[in-house]
Protein backbone atom coordinates (compact mmCIF):
# COMPACT_ATOMS: atom_id res chain seq x y z
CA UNK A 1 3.81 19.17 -7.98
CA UNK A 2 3.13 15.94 -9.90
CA UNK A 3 0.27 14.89 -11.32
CA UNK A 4 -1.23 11.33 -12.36
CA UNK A 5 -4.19 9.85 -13.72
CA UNK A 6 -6.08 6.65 -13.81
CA UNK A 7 -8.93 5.36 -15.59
CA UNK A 8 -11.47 2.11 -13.76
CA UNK A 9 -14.70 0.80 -13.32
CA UNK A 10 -16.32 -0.65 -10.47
CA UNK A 11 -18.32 -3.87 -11.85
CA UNK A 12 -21.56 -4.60 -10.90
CA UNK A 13 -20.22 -7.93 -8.97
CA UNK A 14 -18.38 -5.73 -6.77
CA UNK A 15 -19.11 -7.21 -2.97
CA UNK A 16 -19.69 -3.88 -1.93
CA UNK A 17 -22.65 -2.97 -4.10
CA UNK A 18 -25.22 -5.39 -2.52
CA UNK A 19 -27.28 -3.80 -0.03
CA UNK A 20 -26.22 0.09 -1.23
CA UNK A 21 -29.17 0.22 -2.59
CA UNK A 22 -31.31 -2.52 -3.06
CA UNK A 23 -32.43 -2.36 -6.99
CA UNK A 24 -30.52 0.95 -7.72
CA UNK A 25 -26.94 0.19 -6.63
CA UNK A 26 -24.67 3.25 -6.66
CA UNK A 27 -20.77 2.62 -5.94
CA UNK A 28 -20.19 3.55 -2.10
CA UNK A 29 -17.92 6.64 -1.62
CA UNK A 30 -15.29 4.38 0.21
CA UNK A 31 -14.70 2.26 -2.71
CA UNK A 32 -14.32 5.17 -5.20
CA UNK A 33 -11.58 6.50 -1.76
CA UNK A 34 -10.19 2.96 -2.30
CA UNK A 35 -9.64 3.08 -5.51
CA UNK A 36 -7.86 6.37 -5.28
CA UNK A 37 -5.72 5.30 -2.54
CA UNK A 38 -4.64 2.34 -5.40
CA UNK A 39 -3.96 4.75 -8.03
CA UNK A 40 -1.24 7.01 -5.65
CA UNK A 41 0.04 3.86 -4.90
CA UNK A 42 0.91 2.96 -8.61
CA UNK A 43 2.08 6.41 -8.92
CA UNK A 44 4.28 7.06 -6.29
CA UNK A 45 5.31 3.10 -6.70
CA UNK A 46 5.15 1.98 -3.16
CA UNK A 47 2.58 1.37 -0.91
CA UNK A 48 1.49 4.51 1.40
CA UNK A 49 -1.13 4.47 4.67
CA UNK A 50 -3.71 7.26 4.76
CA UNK A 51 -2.82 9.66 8.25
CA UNK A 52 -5.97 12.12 7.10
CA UNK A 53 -8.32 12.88 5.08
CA UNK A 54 -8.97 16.76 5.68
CA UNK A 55 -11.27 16.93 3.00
CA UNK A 56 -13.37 14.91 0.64
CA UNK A 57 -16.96 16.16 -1.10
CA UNK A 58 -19.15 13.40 -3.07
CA UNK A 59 -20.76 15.65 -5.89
CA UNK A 60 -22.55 13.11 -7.86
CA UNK A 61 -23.27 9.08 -7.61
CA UNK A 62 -20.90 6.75 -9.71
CA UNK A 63 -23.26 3.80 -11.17
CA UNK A 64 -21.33 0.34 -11.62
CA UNK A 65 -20.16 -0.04 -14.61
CA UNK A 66 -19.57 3.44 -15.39
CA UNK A 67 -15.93 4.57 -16.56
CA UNK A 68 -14.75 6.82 -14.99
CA UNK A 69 -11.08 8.48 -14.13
CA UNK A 70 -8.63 9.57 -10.77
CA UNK A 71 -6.77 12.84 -10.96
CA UNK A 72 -4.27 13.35 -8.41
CA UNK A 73 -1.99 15.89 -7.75
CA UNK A 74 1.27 15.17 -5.46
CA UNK A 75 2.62 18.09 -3.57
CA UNK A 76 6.92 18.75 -4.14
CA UNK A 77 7.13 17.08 -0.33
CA UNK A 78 5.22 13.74 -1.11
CA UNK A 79 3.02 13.89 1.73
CA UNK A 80 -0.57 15.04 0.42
CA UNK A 81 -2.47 14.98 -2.99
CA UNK A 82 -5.24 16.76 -4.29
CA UNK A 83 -7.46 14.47 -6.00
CA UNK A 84 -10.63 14.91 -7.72
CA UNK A 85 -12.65 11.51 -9.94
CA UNK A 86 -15.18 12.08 -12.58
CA UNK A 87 -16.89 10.51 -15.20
CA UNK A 88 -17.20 12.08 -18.99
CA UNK A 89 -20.31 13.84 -17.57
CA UNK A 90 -19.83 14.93 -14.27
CA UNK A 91 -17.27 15.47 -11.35
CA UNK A 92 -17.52 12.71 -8.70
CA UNK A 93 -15.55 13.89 -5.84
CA UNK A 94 -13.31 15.60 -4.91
CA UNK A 95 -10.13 16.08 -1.62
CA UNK A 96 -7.25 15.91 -0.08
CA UNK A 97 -5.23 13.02 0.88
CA UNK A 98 -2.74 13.16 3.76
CA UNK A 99 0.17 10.29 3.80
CA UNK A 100 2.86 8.56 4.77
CA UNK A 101 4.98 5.39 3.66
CA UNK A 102 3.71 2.28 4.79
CA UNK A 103 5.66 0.89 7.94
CA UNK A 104 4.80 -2.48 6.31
CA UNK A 105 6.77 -1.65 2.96
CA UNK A 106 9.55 -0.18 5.22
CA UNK A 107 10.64 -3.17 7.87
């Protein structure tokens, strides 16, 4: 098993945040799954496509602006990572990723 990290922030000017919620944004859960999606990306160095997402919890609202950072942990076949994403104070989230290369990266 392999495991990588990576650090962001989601700034306030993110096109996303307008609307969720009005006066007290709070990053959406699908960006913060976005972002993770990135991140095993970088790591695995090529681009992969999501086939399931057997599990994901949201444990605690990520503000914009806020650092925080993406654990994820590659299983010996390359096919699914554990991932959890927290700040300095709390856990985020936390799931599984199910994958496969991209058929784009492969033609």
């Amino acid at each position: 098993m392999a495991e990588f990290t990576a650090r962001g922030v989601i700034d306030a000017d993110h096109p996303a945040l307008p609307g969720h919620f009005p006066g007290q944004p709070v990053v959406p859960g699908v960006v913060l799954l976005d972002f993770t999606l990135r991140a095993l990306d970088d790591a695995l160095g090529e681009r992969v496509r999501v086939t399931a997402v057997p599990a994901v919890k949201f444990l605690s609202p990520l503000l914009p602006g806020e650092a925080f950072t993406v654990t994820l942990q590659v299983d010996a076949a390359g096919r699914s990572a554990r991932f959890s994403a927290r700040t300095p104070a709390a856990e985020l989230a936390q799931g599984r990723l199910e994958f496969a290369p991209d058929a784009a990266d492969e033609a």
